[in-house]
C-alpha atoms as a PDB file:
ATOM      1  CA  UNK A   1       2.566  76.021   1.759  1.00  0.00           C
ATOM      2  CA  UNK A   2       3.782  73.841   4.362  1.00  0.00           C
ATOM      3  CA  UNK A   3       5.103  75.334   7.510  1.00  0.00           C
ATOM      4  CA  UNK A   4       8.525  74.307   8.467  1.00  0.00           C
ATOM      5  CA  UNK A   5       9.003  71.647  10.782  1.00  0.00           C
ATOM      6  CA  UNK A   6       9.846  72.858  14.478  1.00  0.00           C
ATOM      7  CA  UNK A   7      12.635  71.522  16.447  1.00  0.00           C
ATOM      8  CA  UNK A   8      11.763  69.533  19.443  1.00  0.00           C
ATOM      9  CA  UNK A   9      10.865  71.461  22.932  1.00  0.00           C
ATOM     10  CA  UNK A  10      13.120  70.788  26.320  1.00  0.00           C
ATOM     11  CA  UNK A  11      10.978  70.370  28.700  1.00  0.00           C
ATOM     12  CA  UNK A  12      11.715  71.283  31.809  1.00  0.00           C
ATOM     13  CA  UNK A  13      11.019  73.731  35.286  1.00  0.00           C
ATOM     14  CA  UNK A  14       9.135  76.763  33.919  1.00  0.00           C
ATOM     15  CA  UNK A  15       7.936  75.018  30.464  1.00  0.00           C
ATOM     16  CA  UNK A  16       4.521  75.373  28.742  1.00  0.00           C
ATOM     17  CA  UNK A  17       1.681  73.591  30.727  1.00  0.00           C
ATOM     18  CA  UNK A  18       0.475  72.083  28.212  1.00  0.00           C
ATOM     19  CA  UNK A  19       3.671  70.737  26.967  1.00  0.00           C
ATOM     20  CA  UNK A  20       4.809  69.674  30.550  1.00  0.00           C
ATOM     21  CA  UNK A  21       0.960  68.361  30.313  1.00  0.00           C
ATOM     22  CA  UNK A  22       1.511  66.013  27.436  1.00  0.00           C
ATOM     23  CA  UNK A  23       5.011  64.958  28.162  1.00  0.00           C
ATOM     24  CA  UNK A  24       3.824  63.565  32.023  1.00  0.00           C
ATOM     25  CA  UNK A  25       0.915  62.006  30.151  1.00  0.00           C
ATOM     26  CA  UNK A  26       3.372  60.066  28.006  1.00  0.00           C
ATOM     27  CA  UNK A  27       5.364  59.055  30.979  1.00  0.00           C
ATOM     28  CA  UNK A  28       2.329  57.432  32.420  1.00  0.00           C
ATOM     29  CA  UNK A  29       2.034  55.640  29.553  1.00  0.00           C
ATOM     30  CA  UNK A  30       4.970  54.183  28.845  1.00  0.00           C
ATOM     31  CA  UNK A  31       5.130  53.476  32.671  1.00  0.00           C
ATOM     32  CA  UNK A  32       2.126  50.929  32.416  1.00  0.00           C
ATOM     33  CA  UNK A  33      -0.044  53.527  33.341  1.00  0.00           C
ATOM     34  CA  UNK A  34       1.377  54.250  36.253  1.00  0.00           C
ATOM     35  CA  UNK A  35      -0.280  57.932  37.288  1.00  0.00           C
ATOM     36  CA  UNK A  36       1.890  61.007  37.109  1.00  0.00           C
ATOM     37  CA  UNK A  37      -0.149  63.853  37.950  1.00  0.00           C
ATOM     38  CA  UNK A  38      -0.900  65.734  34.436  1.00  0.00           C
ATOM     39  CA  UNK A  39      -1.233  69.031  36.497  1.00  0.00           C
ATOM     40  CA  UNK A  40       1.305  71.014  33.979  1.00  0.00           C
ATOM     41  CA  UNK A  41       3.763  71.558  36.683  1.00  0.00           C
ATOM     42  CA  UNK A  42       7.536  70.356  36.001  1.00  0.00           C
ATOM     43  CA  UNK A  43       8.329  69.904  39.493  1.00  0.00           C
ATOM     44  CA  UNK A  44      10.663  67.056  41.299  1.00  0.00           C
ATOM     45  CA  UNK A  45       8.091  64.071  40.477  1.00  0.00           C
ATOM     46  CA  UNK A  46       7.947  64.766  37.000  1.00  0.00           C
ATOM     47  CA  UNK A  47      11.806  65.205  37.104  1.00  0.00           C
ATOM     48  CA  UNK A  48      12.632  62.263  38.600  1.00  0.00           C
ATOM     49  CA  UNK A  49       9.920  60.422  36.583  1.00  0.00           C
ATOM     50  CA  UNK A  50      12.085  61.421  33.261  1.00  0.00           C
ATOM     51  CA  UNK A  51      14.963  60.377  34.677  1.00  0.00           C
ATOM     52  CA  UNK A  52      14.100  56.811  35.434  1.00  0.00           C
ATOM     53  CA  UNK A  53      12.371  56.699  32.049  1.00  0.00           C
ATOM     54  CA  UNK A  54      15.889  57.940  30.752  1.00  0.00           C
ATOM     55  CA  UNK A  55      17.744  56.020  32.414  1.00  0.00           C
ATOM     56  CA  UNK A  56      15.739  52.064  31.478  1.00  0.00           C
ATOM     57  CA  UNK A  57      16.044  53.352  27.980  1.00  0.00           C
ATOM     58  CA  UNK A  58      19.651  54.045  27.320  1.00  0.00           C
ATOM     59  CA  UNK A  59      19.529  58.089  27.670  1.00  0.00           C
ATOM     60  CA  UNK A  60      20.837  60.542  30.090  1.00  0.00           C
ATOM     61  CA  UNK A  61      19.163  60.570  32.819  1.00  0.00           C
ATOM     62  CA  UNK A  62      19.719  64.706  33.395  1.00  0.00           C
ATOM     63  CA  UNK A  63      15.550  64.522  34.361  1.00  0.00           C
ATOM     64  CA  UNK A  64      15.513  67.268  30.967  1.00  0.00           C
ATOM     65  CA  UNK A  65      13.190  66.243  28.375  1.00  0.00           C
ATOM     66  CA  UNK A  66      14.979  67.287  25.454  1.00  0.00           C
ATOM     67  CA  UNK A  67      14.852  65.794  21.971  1.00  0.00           C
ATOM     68  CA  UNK A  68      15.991  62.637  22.471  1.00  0.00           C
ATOM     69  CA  UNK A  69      14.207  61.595  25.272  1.00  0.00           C
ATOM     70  CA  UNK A  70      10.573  63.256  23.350  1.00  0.00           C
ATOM     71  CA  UNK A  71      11.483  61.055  20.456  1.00  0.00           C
ATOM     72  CA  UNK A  72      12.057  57.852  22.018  1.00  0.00           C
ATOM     73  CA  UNK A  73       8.686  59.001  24.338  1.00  0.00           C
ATOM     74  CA  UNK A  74       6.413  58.937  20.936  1.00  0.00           C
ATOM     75  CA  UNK A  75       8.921  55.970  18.720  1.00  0.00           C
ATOM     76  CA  UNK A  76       6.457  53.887  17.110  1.00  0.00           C
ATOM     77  CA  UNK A  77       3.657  55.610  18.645  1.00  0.00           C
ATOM     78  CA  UNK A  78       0.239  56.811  16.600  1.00  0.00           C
ATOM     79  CA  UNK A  79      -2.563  58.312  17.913  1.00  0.00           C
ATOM     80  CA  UNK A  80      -6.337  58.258  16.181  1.00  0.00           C
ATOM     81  CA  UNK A  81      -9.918  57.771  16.454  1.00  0.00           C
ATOM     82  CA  UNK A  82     -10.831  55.420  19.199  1.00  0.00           C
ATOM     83  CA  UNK A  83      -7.462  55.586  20.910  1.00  0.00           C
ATOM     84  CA  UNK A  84      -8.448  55.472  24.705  1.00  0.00           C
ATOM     85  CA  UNK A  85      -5.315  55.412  26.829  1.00  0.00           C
ATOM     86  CA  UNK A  86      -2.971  57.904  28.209  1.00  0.00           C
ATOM     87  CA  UNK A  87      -1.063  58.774  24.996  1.00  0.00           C
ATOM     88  CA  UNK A  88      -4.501  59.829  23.423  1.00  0.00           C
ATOM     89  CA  UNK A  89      -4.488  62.376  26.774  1.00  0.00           C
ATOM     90  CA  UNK A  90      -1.069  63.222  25.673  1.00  0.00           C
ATOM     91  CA  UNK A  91      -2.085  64.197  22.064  1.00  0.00           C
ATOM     92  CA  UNK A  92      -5.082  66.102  23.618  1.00  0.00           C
ATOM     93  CA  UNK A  93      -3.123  68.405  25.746  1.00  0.00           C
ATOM     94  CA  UNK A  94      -0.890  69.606  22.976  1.00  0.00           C
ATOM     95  CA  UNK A  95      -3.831  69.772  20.476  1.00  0.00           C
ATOM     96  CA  UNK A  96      -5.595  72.401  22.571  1.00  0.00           C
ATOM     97  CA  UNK A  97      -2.913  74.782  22.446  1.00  0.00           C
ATOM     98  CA  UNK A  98      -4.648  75.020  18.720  1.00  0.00           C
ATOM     99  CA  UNK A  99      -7.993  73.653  19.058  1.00  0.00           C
ATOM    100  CA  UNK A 100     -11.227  73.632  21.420  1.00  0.00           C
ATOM    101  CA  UNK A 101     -11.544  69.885  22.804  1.00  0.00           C
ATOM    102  CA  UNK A 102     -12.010  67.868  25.933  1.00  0.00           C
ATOM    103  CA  UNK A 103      -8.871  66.469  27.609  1.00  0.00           C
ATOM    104  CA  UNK A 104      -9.653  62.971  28.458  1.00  0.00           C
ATOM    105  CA  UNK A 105      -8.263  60.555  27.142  1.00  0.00           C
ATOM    106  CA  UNK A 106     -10.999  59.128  24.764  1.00  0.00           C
ATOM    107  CA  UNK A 107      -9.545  60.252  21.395  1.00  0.00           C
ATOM    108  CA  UNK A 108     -12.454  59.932  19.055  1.00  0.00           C
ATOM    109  CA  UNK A 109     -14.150  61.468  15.981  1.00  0.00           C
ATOM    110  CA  UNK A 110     -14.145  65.335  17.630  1.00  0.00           C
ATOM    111  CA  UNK A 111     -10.570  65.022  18.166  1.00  0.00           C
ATOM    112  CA  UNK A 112      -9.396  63.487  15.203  1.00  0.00           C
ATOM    113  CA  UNK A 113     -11.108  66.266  13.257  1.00  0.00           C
ATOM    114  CA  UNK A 114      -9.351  68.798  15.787  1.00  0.00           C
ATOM    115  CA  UNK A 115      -6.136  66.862  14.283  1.00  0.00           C
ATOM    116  CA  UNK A 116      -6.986  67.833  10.551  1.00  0.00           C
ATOM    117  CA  UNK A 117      -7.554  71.250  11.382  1.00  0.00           C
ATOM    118  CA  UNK A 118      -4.185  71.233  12.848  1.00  0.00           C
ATOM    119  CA  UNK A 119      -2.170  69.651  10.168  1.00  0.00           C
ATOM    120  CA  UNK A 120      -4.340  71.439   7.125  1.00  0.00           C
ATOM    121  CA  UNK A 121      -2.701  74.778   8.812  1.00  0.00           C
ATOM    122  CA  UNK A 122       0.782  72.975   9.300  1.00  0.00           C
ATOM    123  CA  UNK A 123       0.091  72.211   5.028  1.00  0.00           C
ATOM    124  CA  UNK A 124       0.739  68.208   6.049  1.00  0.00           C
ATOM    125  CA  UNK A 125      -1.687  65.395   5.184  1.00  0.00           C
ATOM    126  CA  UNK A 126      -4.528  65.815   7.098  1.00  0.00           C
ATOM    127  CA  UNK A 127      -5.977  62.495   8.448  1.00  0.00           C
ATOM    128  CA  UNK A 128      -6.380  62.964  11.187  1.00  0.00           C
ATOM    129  CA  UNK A 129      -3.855  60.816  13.186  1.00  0.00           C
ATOM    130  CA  UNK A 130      -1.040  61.650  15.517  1.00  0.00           C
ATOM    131  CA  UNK A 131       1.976  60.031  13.997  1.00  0.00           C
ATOM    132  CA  UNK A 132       5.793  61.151  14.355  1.00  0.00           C
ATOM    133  CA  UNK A 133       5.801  63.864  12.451  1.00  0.00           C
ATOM    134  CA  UNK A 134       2.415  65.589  14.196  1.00  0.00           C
ATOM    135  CA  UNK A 135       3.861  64.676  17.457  1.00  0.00           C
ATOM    136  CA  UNK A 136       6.781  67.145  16.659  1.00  0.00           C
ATOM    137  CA  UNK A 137       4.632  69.703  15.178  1.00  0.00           C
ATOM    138  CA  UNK A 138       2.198  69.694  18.302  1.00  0.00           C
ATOM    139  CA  UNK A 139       5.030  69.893  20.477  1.00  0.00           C
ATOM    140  CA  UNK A 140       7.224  72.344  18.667  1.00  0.00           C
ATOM    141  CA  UNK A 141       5.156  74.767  17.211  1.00  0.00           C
ATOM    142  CA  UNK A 142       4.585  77.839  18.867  1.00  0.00           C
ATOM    143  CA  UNK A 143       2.928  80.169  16.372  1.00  0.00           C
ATOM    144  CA  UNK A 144      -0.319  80.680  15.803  1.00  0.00           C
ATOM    145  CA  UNK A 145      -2.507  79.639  12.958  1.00  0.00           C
ATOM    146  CA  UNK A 146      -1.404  80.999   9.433  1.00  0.00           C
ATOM    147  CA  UNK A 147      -3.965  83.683   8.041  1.00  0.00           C
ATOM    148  CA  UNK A 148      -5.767  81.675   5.098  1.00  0.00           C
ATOM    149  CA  UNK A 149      -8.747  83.181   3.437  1.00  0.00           C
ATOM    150  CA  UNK A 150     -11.667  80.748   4.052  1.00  0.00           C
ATOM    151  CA  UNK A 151     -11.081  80.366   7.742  1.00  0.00           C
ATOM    152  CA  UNK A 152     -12.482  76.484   8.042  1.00  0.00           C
ATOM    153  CA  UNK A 153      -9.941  75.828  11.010  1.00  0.00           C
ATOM    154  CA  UNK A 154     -12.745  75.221  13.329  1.00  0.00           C
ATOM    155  CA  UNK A 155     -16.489  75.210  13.914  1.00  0.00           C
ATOM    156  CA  UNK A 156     -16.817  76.952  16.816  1.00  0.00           C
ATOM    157  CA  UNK A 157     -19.208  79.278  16.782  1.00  0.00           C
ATOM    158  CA  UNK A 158     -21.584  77.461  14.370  1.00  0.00           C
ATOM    159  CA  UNK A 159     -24.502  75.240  15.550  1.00  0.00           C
ATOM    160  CA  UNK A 160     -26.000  71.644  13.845  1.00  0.00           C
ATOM    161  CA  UNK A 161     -28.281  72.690  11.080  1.00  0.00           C
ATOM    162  CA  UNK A 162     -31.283  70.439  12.342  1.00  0.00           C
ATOM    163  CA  UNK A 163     -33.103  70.400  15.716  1.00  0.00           C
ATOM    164  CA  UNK A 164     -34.849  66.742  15.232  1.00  0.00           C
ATOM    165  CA  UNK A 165     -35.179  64.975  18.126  1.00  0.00           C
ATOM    166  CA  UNK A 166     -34.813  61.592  15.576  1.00  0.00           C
ATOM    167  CA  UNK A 167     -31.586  62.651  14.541  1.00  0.00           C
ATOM    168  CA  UNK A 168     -28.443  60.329  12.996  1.00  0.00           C
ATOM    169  CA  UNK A 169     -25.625  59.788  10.890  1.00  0.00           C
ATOM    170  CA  UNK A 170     -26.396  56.038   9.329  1.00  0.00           C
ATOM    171  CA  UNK A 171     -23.857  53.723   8.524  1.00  0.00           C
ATOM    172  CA  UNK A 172     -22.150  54.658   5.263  1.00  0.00           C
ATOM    173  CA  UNK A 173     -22.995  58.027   5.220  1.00  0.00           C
ATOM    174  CA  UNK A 174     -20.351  59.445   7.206  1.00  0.00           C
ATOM    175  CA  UNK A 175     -17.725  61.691   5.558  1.00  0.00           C
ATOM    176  CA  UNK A 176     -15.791  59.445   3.047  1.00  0.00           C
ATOM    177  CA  UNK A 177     -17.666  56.271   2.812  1.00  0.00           C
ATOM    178  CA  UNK A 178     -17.629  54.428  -0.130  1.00  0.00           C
ATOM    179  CA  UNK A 179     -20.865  55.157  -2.077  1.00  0.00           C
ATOM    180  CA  UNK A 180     -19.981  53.511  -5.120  1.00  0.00           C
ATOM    181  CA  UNK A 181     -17.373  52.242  -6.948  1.00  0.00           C
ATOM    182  CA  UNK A 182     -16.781  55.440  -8.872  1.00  0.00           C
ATOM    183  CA  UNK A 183     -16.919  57.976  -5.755  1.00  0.00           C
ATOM    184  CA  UNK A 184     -17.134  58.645  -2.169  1.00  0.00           C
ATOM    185  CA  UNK A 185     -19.003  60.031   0.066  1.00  0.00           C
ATOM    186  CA  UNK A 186     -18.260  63.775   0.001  1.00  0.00           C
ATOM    187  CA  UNK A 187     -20.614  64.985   3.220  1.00  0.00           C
ATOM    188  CA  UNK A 188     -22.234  63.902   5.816  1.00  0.00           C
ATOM    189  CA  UNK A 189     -26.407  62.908   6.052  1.00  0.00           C
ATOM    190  CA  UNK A 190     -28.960  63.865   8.897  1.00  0.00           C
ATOM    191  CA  UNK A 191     -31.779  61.187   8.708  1.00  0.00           C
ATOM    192  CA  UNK A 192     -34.783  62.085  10.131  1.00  0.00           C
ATOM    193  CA  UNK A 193     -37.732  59.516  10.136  1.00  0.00           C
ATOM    194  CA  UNK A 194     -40.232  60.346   8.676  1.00  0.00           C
ATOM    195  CA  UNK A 195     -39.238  63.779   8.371  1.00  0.00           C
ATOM    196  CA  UNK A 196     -41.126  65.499   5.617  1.00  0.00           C
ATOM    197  CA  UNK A 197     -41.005  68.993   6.532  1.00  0.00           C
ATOM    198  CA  UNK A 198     -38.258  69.135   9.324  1.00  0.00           C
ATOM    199  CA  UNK A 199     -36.798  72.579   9.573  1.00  0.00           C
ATOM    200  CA  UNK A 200     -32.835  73.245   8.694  1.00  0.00           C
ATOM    201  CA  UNK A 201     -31.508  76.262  10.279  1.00  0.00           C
ATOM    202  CA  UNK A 202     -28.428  78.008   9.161  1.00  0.00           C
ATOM    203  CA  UNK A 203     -24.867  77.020  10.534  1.00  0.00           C
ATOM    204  CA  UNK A 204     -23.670  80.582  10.692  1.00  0.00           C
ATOM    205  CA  UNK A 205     -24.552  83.898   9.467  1.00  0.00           C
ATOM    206  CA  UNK A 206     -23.595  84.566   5.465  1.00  0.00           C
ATOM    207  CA  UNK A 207     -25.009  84.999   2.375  1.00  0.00           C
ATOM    208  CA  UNK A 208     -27.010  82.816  -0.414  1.00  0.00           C
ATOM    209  CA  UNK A 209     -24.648  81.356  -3.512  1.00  0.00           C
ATOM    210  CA  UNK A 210     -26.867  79.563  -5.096  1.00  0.00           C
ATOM    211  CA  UNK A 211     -30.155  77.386  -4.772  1.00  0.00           C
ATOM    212  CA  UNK A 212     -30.170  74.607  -7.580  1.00  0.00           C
ATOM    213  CA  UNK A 213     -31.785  71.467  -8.205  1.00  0.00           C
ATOM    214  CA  UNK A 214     -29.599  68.874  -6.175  1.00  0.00           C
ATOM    215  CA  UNK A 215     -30.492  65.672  -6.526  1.00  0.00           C
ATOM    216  CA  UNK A 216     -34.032  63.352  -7.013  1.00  0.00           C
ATOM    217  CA  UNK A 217     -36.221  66.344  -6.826  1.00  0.00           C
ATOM    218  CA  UNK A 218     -34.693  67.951  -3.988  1.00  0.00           C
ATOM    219  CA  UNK A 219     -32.906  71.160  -4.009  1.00  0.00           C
ATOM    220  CA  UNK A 220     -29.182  72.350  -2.460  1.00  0.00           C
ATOM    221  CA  UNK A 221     -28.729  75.992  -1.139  1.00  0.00           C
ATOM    222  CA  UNK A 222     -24.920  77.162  -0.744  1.00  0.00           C
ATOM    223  CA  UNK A 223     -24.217  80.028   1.732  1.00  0.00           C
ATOM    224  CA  UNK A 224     -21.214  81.590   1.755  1.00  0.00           C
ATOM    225  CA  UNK A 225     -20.330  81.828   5.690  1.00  0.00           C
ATOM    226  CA  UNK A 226     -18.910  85.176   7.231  1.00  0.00           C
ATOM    227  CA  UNK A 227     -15.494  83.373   8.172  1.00  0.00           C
ATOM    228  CA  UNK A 228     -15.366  82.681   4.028  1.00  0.00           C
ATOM    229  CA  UNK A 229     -16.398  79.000   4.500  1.00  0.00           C
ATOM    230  CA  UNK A 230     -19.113  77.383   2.269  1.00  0.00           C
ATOM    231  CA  UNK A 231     -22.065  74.892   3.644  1.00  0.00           C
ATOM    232  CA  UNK A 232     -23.974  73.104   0.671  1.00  0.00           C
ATOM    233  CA  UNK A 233     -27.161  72.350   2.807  1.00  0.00           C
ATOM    234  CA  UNK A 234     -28.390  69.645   0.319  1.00  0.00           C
ATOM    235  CA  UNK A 235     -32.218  67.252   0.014  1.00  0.00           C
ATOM    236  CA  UNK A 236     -33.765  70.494   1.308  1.00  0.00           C
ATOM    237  CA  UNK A 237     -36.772  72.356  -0.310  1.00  0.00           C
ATOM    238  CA  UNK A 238     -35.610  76.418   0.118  1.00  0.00           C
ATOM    239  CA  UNK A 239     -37.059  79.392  -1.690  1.00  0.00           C
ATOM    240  CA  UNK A 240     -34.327  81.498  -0.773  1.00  0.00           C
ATOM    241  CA  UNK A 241     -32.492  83.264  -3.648  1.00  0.00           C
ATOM    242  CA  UNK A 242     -28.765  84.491  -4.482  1.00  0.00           C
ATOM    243  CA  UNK A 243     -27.740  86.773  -2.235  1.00  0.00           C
ATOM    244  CA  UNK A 244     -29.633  86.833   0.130  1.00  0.00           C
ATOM    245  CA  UNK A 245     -28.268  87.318   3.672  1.00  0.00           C
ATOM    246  CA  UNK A 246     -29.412  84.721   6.425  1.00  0.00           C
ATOM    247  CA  UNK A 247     -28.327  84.550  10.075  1.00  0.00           C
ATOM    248  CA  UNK A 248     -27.474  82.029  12.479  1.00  0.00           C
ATOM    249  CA  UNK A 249     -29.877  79.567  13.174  1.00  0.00           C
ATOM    250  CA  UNK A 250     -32.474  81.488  10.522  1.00  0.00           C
ATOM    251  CA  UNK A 251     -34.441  78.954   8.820  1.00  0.00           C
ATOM    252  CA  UNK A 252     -33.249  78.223   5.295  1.00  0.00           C
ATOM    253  CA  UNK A 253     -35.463  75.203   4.190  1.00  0.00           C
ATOM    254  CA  UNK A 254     -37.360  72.148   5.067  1.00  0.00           C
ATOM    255  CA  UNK A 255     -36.242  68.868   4.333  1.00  0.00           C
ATOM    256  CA  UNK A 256     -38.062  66.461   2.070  1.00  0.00           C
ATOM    257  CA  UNK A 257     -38.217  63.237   0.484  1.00  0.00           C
ATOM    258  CA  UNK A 258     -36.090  62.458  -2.439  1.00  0.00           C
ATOM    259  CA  UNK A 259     -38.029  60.510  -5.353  1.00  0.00           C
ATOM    260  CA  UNK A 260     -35.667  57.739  -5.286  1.00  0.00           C
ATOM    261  CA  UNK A 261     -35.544  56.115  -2.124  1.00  0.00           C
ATOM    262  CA  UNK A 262     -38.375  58.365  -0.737  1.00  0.00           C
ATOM    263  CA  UNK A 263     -35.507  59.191   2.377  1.00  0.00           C
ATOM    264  CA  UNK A 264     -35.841  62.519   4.529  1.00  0.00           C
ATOM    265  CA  UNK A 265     -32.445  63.748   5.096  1.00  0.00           C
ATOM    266  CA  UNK A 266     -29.798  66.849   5.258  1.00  0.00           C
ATOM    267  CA  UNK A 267     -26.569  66.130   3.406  1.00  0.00           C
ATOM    268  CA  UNK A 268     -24.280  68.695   4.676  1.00  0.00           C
ATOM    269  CA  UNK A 269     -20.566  69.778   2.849  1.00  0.00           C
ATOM    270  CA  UNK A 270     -18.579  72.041   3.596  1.00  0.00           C
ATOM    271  CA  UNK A 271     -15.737  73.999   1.670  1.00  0.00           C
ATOM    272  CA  UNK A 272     -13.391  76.132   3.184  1.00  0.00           C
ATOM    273  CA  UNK A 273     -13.503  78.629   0.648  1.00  0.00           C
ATOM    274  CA  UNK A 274      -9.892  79.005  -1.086  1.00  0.00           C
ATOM    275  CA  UNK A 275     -10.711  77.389  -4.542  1.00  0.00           C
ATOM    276  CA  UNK A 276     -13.079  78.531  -7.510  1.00  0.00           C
ATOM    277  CA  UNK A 277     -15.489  77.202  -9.711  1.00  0.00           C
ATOM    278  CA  UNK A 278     -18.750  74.216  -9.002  1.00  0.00           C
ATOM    279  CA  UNK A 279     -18.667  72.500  -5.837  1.00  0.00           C
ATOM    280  CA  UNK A 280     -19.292  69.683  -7.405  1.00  0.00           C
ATOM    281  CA  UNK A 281     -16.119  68.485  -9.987  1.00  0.00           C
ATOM    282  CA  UNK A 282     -16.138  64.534 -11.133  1.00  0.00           C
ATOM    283  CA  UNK A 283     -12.846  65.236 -12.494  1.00  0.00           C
ATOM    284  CA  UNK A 284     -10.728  66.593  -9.896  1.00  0.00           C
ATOM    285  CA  UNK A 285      -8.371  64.001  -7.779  1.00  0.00           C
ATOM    286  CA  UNK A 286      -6.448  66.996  -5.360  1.00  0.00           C
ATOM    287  CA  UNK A 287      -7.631  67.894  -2.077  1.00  0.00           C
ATOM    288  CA  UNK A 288      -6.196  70.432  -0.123  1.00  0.00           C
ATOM    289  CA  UNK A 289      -7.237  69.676   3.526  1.00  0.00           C
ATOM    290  CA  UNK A 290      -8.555  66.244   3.416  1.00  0.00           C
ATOM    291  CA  UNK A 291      -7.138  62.819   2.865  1.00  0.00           C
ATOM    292  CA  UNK A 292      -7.201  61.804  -0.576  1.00  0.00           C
ATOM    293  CA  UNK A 293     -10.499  59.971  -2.191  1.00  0.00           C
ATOM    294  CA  UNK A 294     -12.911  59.842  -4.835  1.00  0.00           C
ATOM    295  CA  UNK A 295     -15.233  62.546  -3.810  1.00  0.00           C
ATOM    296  CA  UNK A 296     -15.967  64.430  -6.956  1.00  0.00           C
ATOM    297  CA  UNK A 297     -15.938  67.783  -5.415  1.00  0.00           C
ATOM    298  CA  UNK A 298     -13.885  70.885  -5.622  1.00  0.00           C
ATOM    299  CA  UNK A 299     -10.634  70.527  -4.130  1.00  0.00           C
ATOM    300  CA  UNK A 300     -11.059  72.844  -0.773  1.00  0.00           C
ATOM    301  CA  UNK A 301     -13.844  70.123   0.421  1.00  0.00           C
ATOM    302  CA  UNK A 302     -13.450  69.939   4.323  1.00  0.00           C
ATOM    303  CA  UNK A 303     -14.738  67.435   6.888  1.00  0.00           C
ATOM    304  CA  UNK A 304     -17.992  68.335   8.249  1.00  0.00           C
ATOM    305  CA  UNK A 305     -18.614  65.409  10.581  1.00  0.00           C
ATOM    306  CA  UNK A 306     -17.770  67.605  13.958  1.00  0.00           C
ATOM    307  CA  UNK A 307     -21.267  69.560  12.849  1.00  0.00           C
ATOM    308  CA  UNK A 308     -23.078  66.139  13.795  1.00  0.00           C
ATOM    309  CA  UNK A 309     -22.449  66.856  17.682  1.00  0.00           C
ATOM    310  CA  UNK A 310     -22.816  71.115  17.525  1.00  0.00           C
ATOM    311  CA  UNK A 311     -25.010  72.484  19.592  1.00  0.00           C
ATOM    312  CA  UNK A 312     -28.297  73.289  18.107  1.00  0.00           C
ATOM    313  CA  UNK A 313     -28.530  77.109  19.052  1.00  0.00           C
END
């Protein structure tokens, strides 16, 4: 269930940091970049700052950022991976009221995925992109996450699942690249060269689902996380069994070549928990907190490129 769209913040003396954050941030860049300090503080340079910005666009120049003034401030304005400016520091600041990330401006794949998490828990479409109606939720919402069983809403805590110094995520592999013309791609792959017997560690701490035969002679092992999540840590070799309890960074398998293209990889999903039945599902066409595509999986499939830069214990 979606959660009900805020009303717009005034921003002004004695607001929010982060808020007062953002809004100087979009002041800067509006004003060709022009550098406000983003300290937090609403104090006589940020007023007077909104009021010339209020007063070249037609408003009422009171130096209160109030609804009108926030909406003209993000008009036409869309925030997403690779957005490098001032507006993607803008987007940052309110983000972390929600979500662990760097404020810096360089709005890439870690905070785009901070993004989803964010609108998955607001129950809006979660790609990832700061567009007017995620600019009003960032700014106007003041609650915390809702309680959803499956946690997913971040991955702190966890660590990346292979300790290869050879370590990447090739070109179409990433999460959602088209694999086919029947389905995409519904994880993401650790290569390793040449990497026949490379250790995979567990994510978290949790407990053995199942251990199957995956795909090309390699096997899959699902653990059920303690936050409720699921990891499918597929192309492995693992002799655990179901229900068996495993810890953070215990080692669950080995990776090993497939017998089609002889590759040595991890392909890593993630679920957050909430639905039932196979991960895998060629019929289903609903997802629940990721963008609509072909994937083939169970509809609570989550992103799990943010595990690519965890740390590895």
């Amino acid at each position: 269930m979606a959660i009900a769209l805020p009303s717009w913040p005034v921003i002004q003396s004695g607001s929010p940091s982060k808020n007062v954050s953002a809004l100087q941030s979009l002041l800067n860049y509006r004003n060709n970049n022009t550098v406000l300090a983003t300290d937090g503080v609403f104090g006589t340079g940020t007023q007077t700052a909104v009021k010339t910005y209020q007063a070249n666009n037609g408003l009422t120049a009171d130096g209160v950022a109030g609804q009108n003034t926030l909406v003209k401030l993000v008009s036409g304005l869309t925030v997403q991976n690779r957005t490098n400016n001032m507006a993607g520091k803008a987007a940052q600041y309110l983000v972390s009221k929600f979500e662990s990330l760097t404020v810096d401006g360089d709005f890439g794949a870690g905070s785009a995925t901070a993004v989803k998490n964010f609108q998955s828990n607001m129950g809006v479409s979660a790609d990832g992109a700061v567009g007017a109606t995620t600019w009003q939720y960032l700014f106007g919402y003041t609650g915390t996450y809702p309680v959803q069983s499956g946690g997913g809403t971040t991955t702190t805590g966890f660590i990346r699942p292979v300790r290869a110094t050879i370590l990447a995520i090739n070109s179409g592999r990433e999460f959602g690249a088209s694999r086919d013309a029947s389905r995409d791609h519904a994880g993401i792959d650790f290569f390793v060269n040449n990497g026949n017997g490379t250790p995979v560690y567990a994510s978290a701490a949790g407990k053995v689902l199942a251990n199957y035969l995956f795909y090309a002679g390699t096997n899959a092992v699902e653990v059920q996380n303690t936050d409720g999540t699921i990891l499918r840590y597929g192309e492995i070799s693992s002799s655990l069994t179901v229900g068996t309890s495993v810890v953070k960074g215990q080692q669950i398998g080995t990776i090993i070549p497939n017998t089609e293209t002889k590759g040595t990889m991890l392909h890593l999903e993630y679920y957050k928990g909430t639905a039932s039945g196979g991960l895998t599902n060629t019929a289903n066409t609903v997802y629940d907190f990721v963008p609509t595509r072909k994937y083939q999986r169970r509809r609570d499939l989550l992103d799990p490129t943010s595990f690519a830069t965890l740390p590895i214990s």
